[in-house]
Protein backbone atom coordinates (compact mmCIF):
# COMPACT_ATOMS: atom_id res chain seq x y z
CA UNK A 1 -30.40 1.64 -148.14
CA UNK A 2 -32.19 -1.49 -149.58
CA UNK A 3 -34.22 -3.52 -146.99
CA UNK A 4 -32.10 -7.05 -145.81
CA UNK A 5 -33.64 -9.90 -147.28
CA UNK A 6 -35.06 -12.39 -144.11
CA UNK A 7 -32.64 -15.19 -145.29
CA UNK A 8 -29.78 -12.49 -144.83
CA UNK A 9 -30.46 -11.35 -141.85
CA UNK A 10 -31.55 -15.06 -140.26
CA UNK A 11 -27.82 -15.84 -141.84
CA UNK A 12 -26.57 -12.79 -139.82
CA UNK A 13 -28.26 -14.15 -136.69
CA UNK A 14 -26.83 -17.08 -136.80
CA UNK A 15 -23.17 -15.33 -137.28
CA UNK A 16 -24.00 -13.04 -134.88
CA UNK A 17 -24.67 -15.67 -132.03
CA UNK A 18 -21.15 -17.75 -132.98
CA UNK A 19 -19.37 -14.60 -132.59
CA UNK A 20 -21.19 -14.14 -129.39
CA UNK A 21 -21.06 -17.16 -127.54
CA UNK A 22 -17.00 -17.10 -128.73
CA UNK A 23 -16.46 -13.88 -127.07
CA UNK A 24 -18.24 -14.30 -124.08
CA UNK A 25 -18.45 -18.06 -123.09
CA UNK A 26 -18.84 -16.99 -119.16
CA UNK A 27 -22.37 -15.57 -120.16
CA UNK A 28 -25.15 -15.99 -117.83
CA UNK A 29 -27.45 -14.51 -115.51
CA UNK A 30 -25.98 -11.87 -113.51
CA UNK A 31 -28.27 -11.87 -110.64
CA UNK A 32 -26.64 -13.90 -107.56
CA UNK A 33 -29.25 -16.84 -106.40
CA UNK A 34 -29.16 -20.31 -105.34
CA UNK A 35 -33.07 -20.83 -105.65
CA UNK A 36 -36.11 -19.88 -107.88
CA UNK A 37 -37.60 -17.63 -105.52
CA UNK A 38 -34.24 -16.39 -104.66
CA UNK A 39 -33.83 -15.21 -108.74
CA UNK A 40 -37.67 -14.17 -108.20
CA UNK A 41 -36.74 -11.70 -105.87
CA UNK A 42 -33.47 -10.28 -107.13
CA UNK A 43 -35.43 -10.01 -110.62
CA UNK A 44 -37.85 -7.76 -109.35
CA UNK A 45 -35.04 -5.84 -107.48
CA UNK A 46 -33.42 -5.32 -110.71
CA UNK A 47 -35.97 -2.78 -112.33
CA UNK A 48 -34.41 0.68 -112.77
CA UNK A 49 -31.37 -0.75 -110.80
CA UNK A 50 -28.13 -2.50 -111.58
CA UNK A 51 -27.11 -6.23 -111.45
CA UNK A 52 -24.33 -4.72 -109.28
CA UNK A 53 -26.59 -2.94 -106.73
CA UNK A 54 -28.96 -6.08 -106.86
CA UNK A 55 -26.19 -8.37 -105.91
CA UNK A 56 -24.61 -6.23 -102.74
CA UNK A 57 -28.49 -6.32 -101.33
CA UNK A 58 -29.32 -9.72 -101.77
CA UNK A 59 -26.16 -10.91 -100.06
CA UNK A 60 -27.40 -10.04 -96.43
CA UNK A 61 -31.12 -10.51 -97.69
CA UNK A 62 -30.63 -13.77 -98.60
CA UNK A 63 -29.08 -14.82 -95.48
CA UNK A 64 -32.06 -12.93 -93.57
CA UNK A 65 -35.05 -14.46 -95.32
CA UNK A 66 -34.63 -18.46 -96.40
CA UNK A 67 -37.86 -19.17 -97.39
CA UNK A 68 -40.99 -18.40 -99.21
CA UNK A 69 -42.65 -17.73 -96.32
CA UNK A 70 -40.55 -15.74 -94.84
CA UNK A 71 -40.67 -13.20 -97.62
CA UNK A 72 -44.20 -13.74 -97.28
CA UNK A 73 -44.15 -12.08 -93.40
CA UNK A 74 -41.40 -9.72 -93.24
CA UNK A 75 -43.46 -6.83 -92.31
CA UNK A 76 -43.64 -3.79 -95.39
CA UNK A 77 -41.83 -1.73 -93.65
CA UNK A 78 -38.92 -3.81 -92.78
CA UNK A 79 -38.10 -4.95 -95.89
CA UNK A 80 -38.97 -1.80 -97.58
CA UNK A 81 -35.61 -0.75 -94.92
CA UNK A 82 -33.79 -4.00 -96.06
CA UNK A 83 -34.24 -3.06 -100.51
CA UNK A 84 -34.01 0.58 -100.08
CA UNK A 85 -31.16 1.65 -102.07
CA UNK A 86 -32.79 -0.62 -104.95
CA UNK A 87 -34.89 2.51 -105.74
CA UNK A 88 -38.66 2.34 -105.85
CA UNK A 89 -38.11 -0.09 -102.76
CA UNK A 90 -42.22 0.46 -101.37
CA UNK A 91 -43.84 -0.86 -104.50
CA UNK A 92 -40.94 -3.17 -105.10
CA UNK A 93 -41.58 -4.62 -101.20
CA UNK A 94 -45.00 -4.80 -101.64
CA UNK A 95 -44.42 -7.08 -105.03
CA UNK A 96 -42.10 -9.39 -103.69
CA UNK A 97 -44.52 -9.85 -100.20
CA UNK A 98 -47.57 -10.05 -102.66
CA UNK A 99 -45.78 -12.71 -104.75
CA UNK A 100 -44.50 -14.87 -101.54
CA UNK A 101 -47.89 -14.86 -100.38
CA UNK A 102 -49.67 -15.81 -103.63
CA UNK A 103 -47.00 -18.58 -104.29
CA UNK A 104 -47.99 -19.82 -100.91
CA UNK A 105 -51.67 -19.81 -101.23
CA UNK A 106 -51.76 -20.93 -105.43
CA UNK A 107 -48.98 -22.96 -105.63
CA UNK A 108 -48.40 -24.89 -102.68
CA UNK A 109 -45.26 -22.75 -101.33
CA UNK A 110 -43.25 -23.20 -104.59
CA UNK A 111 -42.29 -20.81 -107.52
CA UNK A 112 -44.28 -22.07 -110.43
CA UNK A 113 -42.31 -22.86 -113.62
CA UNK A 114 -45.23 -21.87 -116.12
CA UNK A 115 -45.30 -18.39 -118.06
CA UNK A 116 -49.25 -18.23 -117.24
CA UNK A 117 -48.18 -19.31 -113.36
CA UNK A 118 -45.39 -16.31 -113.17
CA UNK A 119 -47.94 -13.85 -115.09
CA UNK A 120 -50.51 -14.26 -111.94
CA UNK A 121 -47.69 -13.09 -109.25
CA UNK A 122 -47.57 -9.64 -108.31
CA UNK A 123 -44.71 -7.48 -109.80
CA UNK A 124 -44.50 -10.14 -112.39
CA UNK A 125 -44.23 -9.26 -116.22
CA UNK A 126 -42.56 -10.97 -119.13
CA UNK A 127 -39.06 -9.66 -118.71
CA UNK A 128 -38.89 -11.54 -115.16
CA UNK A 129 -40.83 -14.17 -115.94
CA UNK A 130 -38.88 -15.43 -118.86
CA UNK A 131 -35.43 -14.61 -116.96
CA UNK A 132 -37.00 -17.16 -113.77
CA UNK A 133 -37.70 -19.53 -116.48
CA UNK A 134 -34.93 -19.92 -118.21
CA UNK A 135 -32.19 -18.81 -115.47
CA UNK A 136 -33.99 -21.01 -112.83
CA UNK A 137 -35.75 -23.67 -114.52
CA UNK A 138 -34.31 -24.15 -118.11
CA UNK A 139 -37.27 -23.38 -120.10
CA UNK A 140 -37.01 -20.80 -122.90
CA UNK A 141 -40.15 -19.86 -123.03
CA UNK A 142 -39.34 -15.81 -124.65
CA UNK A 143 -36.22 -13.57 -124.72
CA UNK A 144 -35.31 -11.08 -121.79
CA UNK A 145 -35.44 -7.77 -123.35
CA UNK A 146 -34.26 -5.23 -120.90
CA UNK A 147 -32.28 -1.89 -121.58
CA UNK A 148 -29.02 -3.64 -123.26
CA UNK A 149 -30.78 -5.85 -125.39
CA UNK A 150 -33.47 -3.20 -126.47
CA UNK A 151 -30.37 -1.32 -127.55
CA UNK A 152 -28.95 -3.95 -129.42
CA UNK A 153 -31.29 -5.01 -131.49
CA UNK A 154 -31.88 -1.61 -132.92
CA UNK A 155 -28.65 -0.89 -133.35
CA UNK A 156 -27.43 -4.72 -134.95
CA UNK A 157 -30.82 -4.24 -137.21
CA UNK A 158 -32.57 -7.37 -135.32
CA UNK A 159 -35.72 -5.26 -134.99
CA UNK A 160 -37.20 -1.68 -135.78
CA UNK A 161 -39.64 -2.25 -133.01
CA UNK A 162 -39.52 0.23 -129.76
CA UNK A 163 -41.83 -2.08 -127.30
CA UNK A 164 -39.84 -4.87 -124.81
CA UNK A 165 -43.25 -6.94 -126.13
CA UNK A 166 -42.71 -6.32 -130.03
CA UNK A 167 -38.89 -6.48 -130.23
CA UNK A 168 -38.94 -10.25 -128.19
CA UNK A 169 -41.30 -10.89 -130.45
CA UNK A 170 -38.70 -10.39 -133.52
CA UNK A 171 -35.79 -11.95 -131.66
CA UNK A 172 -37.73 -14.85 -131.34
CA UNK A 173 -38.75 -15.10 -135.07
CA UNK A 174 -34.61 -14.81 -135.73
CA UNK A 175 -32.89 -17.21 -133.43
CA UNK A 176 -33.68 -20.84 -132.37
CA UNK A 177 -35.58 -21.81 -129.51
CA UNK A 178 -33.29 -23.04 -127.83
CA UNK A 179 -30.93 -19.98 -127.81
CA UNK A 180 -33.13 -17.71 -126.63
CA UNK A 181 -32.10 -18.11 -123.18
CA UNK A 182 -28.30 -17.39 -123.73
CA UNK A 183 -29.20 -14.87 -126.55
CA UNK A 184 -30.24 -12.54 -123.81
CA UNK A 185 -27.10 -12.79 -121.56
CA UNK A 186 -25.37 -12.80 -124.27
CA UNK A 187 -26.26 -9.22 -125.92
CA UNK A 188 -26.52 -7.76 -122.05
CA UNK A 189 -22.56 -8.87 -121.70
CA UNK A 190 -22.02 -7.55 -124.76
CA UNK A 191 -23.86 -4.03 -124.41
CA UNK A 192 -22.04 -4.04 -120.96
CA UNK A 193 -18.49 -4.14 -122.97
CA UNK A 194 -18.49 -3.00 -126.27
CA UNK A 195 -21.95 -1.53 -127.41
CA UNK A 196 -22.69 0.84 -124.18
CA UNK A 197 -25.68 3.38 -124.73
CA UNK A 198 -23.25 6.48 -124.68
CA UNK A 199 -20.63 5.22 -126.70
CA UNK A 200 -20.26 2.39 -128.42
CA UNK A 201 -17.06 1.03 -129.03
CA UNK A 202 -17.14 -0.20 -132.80
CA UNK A 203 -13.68 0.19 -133.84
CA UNK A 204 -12.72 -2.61 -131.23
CA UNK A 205 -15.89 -4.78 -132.10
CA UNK A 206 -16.21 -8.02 -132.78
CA UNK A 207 -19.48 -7.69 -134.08
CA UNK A 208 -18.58 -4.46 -136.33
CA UNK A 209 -18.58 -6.82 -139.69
CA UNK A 210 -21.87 -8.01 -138.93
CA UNK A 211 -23.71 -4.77 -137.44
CA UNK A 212 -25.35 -1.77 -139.65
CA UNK A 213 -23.85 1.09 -137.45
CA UNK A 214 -20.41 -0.84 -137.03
CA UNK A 215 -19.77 -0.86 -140.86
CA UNK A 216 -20.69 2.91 -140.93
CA UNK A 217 -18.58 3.54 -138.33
CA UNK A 218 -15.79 1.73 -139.59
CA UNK A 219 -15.86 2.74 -143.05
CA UNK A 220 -13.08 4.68 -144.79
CA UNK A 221 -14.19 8.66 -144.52
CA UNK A 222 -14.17 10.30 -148.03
């Protein structure tokens, strides 16, 4: 199969976002928070964990821990007890304490609204720094790539890449700066409902025109 030229496939980006932002116009972060520290935590809750799982634990630890600095002195232990079903709840404890304390003691007691800032907090790579940025602070500073949008982009064609690092890279080459925000909420709704990782659902698709494996899937058998 011949390669896609780049002005067809930056064509089929740009059909490929329409279609999405038609079919899910509720799109946006699914992490409950009401504060940038708030999405901070529930962000590093949500590696190797559902949005779902995130959301039923934050609801009491939110109401337990208001601040910063409270985070910052809830003993290991106890919160460790308070995260648990989370999964890797020690090292995530010790990231979120770590990053409470270091936004304390670097930036004055609030969550800094830099990449470079974010990078400097423990627990703290890319993935959550660009979804605090852009869920908490408006700045699209990269594209989220966790497990749904990984998926997607190999299987839409977006990028060939296997690394969270290499394939943002590529989405951000595609799509406009300032979609790059929604692009990622957007494709994680999406994986969520019609392109799941066991079984995609092409026949019912409404990106199966504009998606490699869609069109082979929905093509006449001979």
């Amino acid at each position: 199969m011949p390669r896609e030229s780049r002005t067809n496939l930056q064509k089929r980006c740009t059909e490929i976002f329409a279609v999405l932002r038609r079919t899910y116009p509720q799109a946006r972060c699914a992490l409950s928070h009401r504060s940038p520290m708030q999405l901070l935590v529930a962000t590093i809750l949500s590696a190797q964990c559902t949005d779902k799982r995130v959301n039923i634990v934050t609801k009491d630890l939110f109401k337990r821990y208001r601040s910063v600095k409270a985070f910052a002195n809830v003993p290991q232990a106890e919160l460790e007890d308070q995260i648990r079903t989370t999964g890797f709840f020690r090292n995530k404890a010790k990231s979120i304490r770590g990053a409470a304390a270091r936004i304390i003691s670097d930036f004055g007691g609030r969550v800094p609204d830099t990449m470079d800032d974010l990078l400097t907090l423990p627990g703290v790579a890319r993935k959550t720094a660009n979804c605090v940025l852009s869920s908490a602070f408006g700045k699209n500073e990269g594209v989220v790539v966790d497990t749904h949008v990984k998926r997607l982009a190999g299987r839409l064609g977006l990028s060939r890449q296997k690394t969270p690092e290499k394939i943002e890279r590529d989405l951000m080459a595609l799509f406009p700066r300032d979609d790059w925000g929604l692009l990622s909420h957007l494709l994680i709704f999406h994986g969520r409902t019609y392109c799941t990782a066991r079984k995609p659902n092409c026949p019912e698709c409404p990106l199966a025109a504009l998606c490699p494996q869609g069109r082979r899937s929905n093509s006449p058998r001979s």
